[in-house]
PDB file of N, CA and C in Angstrom:
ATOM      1  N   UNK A   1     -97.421 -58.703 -28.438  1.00  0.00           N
ATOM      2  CA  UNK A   1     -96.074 -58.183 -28.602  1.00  0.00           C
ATOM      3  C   UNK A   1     -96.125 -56.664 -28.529  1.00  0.00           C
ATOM      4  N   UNK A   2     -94.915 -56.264 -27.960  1.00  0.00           N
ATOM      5  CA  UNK A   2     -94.661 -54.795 -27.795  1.00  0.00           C
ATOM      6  C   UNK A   2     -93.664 -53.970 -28.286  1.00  0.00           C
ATOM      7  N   UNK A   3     -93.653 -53.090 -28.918  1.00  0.00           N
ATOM      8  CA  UNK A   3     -92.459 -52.814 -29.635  1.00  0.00           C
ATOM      9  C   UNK A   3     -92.327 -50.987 -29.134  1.00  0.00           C
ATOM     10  N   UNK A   4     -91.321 -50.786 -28.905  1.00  0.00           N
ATOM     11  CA  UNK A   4     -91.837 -49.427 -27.824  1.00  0.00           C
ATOM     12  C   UNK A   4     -90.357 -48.870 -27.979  1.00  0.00           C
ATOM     13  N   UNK A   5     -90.368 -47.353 -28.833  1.00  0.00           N
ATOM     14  CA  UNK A   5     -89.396 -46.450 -28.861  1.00  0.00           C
ATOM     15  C   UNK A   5     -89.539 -45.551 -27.950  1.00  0.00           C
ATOM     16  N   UNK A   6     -88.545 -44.744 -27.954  1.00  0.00           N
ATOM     17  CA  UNK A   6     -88.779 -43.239 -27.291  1.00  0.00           C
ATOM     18  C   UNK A   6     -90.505 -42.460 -27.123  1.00  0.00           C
ATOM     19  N   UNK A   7     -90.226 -42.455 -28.574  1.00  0.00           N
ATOM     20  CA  UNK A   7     -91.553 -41.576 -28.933  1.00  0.00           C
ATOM     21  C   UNK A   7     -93.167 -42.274 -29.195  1.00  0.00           C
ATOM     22  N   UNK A   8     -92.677 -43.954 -29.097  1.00  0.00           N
ATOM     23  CA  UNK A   8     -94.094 -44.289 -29.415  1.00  0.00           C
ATOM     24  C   UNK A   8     -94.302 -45.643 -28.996  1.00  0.00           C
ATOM     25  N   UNK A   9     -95.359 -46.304 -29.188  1.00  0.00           N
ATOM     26  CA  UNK A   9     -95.157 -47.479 -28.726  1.00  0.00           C
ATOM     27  C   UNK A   9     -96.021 -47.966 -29.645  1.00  0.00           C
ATOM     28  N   UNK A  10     -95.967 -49.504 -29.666  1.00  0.00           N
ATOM     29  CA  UNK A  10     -96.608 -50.693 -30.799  1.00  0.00           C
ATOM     30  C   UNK A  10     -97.151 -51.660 -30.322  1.00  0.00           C
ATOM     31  N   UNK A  11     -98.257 -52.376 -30.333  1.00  0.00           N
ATOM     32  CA  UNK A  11     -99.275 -53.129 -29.725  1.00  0.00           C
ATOM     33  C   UNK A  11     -99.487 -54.085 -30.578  1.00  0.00           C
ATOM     34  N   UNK A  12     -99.748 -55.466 -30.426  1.00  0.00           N
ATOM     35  CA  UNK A  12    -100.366 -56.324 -31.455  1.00  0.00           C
ATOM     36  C   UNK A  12    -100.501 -57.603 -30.463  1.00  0.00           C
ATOM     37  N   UNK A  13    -101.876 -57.396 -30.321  1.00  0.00           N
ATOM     38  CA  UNK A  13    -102.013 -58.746 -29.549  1.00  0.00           C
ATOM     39  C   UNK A  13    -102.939 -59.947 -30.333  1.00  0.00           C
ATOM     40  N   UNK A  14    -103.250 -59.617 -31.324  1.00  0.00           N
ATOM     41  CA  UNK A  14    -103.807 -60.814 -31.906  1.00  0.00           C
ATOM     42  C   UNK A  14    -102.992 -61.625 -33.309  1.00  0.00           C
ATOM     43  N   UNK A  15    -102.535 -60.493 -34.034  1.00  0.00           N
ATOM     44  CA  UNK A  15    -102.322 -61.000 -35.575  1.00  0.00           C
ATOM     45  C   UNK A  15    -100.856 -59.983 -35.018  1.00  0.00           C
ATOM     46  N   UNK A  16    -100.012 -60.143 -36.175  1.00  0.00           N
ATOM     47  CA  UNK A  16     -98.708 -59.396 -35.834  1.00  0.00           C
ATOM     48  C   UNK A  16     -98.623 -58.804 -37.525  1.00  0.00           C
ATOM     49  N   UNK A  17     -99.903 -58.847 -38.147  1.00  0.00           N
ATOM     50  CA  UNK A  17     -99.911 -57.763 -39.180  1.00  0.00           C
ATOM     51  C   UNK A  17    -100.685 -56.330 -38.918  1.00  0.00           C
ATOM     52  N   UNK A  18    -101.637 -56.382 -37.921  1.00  0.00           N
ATOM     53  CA  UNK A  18    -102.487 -55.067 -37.026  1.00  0.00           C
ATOM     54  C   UNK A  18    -101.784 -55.067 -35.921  1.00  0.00           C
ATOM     55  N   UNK A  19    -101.333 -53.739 -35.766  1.00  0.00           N
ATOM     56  CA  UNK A  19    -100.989 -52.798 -34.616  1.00  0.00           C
ATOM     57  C   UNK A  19    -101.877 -51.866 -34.624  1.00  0.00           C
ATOM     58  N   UNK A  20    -101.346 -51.438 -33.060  1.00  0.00           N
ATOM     59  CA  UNK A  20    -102.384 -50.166 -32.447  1.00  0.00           C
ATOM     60  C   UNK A  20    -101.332 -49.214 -32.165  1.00  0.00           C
ATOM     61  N   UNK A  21    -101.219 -48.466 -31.992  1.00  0.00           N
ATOM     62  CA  UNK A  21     -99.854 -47.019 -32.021  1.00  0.00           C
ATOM     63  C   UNK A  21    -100.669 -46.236 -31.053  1.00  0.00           C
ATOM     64  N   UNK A  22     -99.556 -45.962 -30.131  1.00  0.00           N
ATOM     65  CA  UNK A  22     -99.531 -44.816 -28.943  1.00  0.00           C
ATOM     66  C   UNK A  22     -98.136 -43.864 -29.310  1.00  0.00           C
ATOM     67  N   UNK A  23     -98.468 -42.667 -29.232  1.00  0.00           N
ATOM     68  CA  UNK A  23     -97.130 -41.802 -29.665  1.00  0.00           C
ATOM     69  C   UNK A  23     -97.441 -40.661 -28.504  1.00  0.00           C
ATOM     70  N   UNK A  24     -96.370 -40.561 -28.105  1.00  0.00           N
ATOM     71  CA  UNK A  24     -95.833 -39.856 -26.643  1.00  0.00           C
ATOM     72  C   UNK A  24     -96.266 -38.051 -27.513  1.00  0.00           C
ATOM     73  N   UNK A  25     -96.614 -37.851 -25.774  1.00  0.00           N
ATOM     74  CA  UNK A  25     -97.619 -35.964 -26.043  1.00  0.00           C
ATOM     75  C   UNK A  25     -96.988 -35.440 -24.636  1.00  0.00           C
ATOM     76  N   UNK A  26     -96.407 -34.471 -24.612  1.00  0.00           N
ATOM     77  CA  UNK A  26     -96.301 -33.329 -23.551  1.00  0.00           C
ATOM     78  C   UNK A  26     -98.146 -32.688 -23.225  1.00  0.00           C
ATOM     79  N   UNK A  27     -98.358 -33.267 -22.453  1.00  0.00           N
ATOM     80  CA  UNK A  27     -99.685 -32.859 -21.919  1.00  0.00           C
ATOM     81  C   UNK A  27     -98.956 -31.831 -20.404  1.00  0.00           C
ATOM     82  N   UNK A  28     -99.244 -30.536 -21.025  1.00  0.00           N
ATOM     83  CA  UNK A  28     -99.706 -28.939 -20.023  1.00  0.00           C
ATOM     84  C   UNK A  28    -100.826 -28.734 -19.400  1.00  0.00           C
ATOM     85  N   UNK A  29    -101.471 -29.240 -18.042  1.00  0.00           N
ATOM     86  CA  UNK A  29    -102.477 -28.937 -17.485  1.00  0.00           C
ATOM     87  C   UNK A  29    -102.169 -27.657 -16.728  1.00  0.00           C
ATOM     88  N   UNK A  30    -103.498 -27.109 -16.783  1.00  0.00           N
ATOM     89  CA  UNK A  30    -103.186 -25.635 -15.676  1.00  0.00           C
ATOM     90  C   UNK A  30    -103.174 -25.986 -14.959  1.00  0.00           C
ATOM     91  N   UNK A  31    -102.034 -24.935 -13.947  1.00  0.00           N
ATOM     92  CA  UNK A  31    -101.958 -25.282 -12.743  1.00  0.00           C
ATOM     93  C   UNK A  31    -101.263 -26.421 -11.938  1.00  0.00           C
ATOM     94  N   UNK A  32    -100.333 -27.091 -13.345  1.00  0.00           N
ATOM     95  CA  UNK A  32     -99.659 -28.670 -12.934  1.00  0.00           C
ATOM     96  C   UNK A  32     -98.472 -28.459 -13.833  1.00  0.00           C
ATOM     97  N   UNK A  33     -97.525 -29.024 -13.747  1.00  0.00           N
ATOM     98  CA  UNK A  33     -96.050 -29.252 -14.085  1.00  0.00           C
ATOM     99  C   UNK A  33     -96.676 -30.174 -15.003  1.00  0.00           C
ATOM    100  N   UNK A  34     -96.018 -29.927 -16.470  1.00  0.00           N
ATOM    101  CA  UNK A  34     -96.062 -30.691 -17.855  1.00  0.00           C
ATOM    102  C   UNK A  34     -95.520 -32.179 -17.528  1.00  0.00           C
ATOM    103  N   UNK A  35     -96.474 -32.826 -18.108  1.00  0.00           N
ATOM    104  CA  UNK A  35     -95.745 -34.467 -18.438  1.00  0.00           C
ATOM    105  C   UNK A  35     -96.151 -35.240 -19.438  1.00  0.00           C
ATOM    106  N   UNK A  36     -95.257 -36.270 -19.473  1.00  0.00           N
ATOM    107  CA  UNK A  36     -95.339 -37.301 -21.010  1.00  0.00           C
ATOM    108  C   UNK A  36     -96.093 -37.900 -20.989  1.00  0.00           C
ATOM    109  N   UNK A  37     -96.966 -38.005 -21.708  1.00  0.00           N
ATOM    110  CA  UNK A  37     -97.796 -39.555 -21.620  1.00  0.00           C
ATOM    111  C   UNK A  37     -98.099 -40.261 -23.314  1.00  0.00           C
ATOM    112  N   UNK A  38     -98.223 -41.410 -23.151  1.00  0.00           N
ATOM    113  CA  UNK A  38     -98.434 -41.648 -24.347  1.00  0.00           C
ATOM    114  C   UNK A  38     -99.881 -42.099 -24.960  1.00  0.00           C
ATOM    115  N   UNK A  39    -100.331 -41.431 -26.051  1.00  0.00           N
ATOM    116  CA  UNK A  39    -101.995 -41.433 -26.396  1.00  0.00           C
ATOM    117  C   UNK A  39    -102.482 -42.161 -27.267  1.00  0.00           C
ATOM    118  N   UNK A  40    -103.554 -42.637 -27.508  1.00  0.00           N
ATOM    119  CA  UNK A  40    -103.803 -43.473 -29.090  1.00  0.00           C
ATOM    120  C   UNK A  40    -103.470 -42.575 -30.057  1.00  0.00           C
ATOM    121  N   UNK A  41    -103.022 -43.186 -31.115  1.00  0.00           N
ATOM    122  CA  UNK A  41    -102.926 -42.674 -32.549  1.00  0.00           C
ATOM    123  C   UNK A  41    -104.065 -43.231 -33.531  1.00  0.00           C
ATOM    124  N   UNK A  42    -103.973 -44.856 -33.037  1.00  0.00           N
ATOM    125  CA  UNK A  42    -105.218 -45.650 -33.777  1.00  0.00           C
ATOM    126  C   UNK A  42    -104.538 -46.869 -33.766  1.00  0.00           C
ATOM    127  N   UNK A  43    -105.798 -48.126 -33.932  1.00  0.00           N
ATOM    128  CA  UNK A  43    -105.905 -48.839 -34.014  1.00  0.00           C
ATOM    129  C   UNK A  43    -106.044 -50.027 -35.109  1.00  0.00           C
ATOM    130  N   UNK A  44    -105.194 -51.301 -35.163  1.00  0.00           N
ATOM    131  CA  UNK A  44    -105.545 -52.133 -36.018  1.00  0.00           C
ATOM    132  C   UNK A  44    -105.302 -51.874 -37.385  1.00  0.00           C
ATOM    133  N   UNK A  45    -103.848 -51.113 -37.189  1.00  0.00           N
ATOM    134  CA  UNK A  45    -103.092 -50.319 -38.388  1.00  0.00           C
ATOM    135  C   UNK A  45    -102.095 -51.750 -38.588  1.00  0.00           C
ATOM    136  N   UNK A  46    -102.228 -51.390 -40.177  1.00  0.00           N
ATOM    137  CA  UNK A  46    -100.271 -52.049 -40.830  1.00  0.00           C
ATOM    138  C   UNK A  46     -99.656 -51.212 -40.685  1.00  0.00           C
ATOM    139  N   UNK A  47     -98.121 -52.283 -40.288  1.00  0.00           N
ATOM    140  CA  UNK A  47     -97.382 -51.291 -39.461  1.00  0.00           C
ATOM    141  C   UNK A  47     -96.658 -50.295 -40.565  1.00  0.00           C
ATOM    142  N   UNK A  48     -96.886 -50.707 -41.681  1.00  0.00           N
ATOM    143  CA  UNK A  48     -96.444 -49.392 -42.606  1.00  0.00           C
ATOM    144  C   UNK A  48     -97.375 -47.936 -42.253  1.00  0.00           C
ATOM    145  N   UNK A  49     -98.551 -48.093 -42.143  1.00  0.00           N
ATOM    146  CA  UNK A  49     -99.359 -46.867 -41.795  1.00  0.00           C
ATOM    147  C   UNK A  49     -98.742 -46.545 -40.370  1.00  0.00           C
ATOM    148  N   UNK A  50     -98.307 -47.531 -39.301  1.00  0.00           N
ATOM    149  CA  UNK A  50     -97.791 -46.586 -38.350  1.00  0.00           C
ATOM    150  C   UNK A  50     -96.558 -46.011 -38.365  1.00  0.00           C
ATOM    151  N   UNK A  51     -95.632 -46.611 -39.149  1.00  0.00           N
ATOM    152  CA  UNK A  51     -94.536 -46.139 -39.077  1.00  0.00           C
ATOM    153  C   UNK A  51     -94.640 -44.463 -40.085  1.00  0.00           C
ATOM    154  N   UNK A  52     -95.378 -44.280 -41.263  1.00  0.00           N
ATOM    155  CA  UNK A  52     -95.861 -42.820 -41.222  1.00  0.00           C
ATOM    156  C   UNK A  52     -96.263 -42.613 -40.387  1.00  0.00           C
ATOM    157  N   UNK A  53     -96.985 -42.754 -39.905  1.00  0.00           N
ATOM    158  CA  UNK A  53     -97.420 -41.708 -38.555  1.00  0.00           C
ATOM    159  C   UNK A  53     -96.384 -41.645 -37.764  1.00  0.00           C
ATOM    160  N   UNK A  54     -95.775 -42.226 -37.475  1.00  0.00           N
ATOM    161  CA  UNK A  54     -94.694 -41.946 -36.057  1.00  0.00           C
ATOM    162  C   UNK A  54     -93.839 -40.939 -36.878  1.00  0.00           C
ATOM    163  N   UNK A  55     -93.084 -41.047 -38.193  1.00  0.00           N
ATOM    164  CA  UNK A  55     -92.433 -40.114 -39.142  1.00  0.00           C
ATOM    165  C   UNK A  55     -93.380 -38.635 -39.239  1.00  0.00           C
ATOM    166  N   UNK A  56     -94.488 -38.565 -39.265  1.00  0.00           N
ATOM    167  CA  UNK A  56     -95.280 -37.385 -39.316  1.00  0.00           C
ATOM    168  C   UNK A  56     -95.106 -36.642 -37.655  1.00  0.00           C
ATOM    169  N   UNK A  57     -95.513 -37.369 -37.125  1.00  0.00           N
ATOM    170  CA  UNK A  57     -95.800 -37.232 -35.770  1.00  0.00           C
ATOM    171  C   UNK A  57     -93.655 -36.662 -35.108  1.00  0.00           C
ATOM    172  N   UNK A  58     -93.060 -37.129 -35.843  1.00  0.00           N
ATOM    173  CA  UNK A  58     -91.666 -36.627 -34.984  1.00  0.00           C
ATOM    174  C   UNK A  58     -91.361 -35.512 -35.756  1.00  0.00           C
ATOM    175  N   UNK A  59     -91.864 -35.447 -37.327  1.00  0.00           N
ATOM    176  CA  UNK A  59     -91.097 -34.221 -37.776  1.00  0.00           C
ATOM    177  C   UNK A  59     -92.702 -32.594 -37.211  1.00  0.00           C
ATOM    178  N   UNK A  60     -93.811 -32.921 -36.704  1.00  0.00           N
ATOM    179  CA  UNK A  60     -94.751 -32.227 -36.439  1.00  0.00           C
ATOM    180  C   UNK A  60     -94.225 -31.596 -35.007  1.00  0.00           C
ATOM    181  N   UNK A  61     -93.307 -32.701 -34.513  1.00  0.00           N
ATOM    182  CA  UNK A  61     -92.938 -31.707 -33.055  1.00  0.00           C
ATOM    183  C   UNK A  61     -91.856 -31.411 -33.278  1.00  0.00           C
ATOM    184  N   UNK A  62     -91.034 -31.157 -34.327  1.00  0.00           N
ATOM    185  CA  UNK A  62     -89.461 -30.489 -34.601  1.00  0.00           C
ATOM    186  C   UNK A  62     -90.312 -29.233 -34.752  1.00  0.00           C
ATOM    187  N   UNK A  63     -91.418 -28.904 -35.804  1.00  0.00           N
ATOM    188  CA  UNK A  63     -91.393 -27.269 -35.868  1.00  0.00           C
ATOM    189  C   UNK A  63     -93.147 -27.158 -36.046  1.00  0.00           C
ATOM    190  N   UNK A  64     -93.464 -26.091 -35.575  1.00  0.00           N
ATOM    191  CA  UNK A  64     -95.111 -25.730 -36.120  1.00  0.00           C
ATOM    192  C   UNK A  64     -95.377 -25.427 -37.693  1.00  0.00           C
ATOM    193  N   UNK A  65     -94.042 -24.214 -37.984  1.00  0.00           N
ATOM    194  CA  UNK A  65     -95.141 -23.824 -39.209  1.00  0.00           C
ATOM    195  C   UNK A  65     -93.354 -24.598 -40.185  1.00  0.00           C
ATOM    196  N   UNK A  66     -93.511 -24.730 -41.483  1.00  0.00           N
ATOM    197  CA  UNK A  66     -92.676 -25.220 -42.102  1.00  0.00           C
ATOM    198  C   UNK A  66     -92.945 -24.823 -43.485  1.00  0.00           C
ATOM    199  N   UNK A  67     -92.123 -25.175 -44.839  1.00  0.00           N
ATOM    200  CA  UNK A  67     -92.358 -25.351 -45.858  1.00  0.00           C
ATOM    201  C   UNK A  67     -92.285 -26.660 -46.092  1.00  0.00           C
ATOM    202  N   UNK A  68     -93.576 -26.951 -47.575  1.00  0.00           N
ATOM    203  CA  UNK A  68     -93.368 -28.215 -48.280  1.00  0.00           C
ATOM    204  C   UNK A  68     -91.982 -28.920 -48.531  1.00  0.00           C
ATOM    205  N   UNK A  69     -91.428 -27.726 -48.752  1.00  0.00           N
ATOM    206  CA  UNK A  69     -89.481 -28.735 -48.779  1.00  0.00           C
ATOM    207  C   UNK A  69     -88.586 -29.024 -47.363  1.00  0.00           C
ATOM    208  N   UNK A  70     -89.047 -27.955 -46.976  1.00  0.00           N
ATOM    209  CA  UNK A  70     -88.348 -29.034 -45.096  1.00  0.00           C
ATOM    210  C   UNK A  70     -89.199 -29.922 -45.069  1.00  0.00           C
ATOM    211  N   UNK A  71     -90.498 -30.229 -45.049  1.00  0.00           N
ATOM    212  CA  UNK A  71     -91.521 -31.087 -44.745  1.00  0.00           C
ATOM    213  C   UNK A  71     -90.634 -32.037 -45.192  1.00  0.00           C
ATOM    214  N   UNK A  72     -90.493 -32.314 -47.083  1.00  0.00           N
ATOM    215  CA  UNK A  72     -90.032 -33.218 -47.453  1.00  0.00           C
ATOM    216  C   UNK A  72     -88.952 -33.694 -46.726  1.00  0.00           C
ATOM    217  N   UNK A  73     -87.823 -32.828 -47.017  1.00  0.00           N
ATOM    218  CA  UNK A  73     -86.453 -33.139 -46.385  1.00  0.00           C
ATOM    219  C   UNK A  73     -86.204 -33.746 -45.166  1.00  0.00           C
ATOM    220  N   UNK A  74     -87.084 -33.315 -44.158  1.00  0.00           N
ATOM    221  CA  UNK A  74     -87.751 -33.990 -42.907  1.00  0.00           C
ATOM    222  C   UNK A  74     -88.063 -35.596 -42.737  1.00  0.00           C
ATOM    223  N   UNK A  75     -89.208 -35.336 -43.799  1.00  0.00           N
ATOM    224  CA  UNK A  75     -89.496 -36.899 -44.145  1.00  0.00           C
ATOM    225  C   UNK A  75     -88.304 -37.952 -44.534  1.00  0.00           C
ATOM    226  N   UNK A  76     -87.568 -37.727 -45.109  1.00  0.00           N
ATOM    227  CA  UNK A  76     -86.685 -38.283 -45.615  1.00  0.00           C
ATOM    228  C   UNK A  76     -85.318 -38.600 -44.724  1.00  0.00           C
ATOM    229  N   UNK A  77     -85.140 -37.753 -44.072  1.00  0.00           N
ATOM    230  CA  UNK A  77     -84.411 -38.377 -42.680  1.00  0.00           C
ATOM    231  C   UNK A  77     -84.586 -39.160 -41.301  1.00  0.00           C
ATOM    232  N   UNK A  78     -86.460 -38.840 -41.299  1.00  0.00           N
ATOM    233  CA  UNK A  78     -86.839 -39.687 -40.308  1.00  0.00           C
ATOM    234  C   UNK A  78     -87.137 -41.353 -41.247  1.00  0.00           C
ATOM    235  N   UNK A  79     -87.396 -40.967 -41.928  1.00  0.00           N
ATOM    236  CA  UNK A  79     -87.215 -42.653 -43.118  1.00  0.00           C
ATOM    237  C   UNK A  79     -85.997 -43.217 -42.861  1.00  0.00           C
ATOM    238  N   UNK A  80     -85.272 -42.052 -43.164  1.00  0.00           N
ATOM    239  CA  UNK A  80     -83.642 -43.116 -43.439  1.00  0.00           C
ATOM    240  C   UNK A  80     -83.653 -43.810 -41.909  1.00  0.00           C
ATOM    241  N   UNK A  81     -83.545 -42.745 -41.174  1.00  0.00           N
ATOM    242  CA  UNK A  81     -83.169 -43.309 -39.369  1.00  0.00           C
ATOM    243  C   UNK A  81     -84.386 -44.029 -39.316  1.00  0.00           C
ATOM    244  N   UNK A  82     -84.855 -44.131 -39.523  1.00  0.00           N
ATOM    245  CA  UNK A  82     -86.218 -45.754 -39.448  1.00  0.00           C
ATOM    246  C   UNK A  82     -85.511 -47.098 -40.052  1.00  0.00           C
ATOM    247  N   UNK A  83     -84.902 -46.786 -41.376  1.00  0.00           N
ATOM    248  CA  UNK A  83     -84.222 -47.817 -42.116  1.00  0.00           C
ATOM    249  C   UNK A  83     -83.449 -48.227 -41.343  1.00  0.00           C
ATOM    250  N   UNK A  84     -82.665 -47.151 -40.489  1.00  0.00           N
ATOM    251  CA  UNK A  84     -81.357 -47.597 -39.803  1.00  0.00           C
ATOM    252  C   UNK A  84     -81.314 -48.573 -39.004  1.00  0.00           C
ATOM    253  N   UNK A  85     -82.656 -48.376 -38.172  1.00  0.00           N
ATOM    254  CA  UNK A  85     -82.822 -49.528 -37.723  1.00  0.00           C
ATOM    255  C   UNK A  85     -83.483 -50.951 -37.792  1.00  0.00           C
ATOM    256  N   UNK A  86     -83.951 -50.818 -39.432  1.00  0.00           N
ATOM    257  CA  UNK A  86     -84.693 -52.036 -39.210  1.00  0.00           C
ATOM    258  C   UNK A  86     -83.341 -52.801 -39.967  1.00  0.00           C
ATOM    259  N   UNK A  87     -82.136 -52.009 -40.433  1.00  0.00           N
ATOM    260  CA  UNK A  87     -80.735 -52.424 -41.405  1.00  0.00           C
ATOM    261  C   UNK A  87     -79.866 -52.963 -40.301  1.00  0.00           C
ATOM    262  N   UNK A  88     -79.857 -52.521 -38.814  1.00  0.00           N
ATOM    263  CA  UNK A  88     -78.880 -52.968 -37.624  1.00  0.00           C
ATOM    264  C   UNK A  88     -79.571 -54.094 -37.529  1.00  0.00           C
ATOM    265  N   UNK A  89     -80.423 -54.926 -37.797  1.00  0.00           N
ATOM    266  CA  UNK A  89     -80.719 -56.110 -37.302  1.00  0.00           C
ATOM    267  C   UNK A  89     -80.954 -57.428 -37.604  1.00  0.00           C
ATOM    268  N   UNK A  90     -81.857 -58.406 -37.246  1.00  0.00           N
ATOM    269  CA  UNK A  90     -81.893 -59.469 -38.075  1.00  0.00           C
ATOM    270  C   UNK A  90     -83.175 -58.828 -38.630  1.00  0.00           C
ATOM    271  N   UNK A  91     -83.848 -57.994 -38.194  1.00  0.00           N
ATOM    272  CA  UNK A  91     -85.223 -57.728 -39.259  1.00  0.00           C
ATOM    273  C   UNK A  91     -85.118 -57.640 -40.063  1.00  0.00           C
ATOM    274  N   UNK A  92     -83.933 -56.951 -41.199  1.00  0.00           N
ATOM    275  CA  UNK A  92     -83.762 -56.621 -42.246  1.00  0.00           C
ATOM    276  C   UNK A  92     -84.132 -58.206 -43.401  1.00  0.00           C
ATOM    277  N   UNK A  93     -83.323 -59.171 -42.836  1.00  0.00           N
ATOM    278  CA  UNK A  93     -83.558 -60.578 -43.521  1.00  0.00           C
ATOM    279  C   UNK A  93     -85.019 -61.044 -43.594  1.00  0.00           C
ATOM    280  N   UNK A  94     -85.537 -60.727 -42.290  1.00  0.00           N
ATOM    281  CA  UNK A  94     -87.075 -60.947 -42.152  1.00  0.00           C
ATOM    282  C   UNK A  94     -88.047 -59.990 -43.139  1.00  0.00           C
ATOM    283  N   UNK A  95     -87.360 -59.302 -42.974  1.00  0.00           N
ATOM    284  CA  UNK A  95     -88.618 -58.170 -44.119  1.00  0.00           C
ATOM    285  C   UNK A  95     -88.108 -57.446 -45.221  1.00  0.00           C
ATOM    286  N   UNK A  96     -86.950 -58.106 -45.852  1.00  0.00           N
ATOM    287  CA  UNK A  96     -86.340 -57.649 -47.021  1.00  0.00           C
ATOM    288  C   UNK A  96     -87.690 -57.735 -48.515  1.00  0.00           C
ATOM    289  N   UNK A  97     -88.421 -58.713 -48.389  1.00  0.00           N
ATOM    290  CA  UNK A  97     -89.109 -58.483 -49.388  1.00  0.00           C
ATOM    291  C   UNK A  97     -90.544 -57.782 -48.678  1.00  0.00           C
ATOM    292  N   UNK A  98     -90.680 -57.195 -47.746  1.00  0.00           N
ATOM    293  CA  UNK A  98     -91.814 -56.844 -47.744  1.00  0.00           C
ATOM    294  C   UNK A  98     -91.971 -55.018 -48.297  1.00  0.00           C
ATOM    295  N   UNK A  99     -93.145 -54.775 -48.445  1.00  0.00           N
ATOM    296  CA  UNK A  99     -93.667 -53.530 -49.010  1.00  0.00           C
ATOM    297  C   UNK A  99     -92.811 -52.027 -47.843  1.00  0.00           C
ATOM    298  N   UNK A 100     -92.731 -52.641 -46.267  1.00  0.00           N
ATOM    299  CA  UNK A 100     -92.799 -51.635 -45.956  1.00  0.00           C
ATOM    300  C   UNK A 100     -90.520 -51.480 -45.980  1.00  0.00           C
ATOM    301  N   UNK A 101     -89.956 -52.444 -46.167  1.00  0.00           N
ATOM    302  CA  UNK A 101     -88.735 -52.401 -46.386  1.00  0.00           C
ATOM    303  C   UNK A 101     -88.397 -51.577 -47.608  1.00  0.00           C
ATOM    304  N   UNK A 102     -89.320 -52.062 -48.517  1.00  0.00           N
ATOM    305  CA  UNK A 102     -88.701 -51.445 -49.711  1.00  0.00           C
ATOM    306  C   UNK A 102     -88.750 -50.105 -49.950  1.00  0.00           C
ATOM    307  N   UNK A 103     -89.897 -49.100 -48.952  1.00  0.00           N
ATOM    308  CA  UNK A 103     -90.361 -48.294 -48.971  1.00  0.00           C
ATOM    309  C   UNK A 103     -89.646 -47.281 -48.265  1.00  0.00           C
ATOM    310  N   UNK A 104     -89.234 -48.266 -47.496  1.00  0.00           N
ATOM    311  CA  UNK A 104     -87.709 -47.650 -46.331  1.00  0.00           C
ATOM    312  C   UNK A 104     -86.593 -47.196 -47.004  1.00  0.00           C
ATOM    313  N   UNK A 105     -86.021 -47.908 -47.909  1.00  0.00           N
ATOM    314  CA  UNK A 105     -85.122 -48.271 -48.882  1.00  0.00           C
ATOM    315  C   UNK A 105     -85.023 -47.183 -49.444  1.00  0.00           C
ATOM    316  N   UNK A 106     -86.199 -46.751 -49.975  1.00  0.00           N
ATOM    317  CA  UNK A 106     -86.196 -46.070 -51.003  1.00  0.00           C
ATOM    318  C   UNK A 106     -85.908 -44.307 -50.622  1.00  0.00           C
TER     319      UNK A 106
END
């Protein structure tokens, strides 16, 4: 199964509790016109560990240098808009009791 946003993509071909995460990079070669590609992040992750990372990874390309409280504040909106979508769907019923819903939630 494949689960594939804008910014990243989700892999699980054996168990559908390990994913592998690819998250999209502006790769600048000299001498070549910039393009997207998408890179490992890692492997054989719960998808709660990827979904931080994809939250780290979107608020790391909003700005370089930051404070601990945008950081936070940051965090906390790419959470909610994560919630948003796992709340538009039938997933929400599917993973209302799990760890990484509640975590969303919160």
């Amino acid at each position: 199964m494949v689960i594939e946003e804008a910014d990243f993509r989700l892999t699980s071909e054996v168990s559908d509790y390990f994913w592998d995460l690819e998250l999209l990079y502006t790769v600048r070669p000299k001498g070549k016109p910039e393009r997207q590609e998408f890179k490992n992040a890692g492997y054989g992750m719960p998808l709660e560990t990827c979904i931080r990372r994809v939250v780290h990874h979107r608020i790391a390309n909003k700005r370089d240098v930051g404070t601990l409280s945008e950081y936070v504040q940051d965090y906390k909106e790419e959470v909610k808009r994560l919630g948003e979508l796992l709340n538009s769907s039938l997933v929400e019923k599917m993973v209302a009791d799990s760890k990484l819903a509640k975590s969303l939630k919160s």
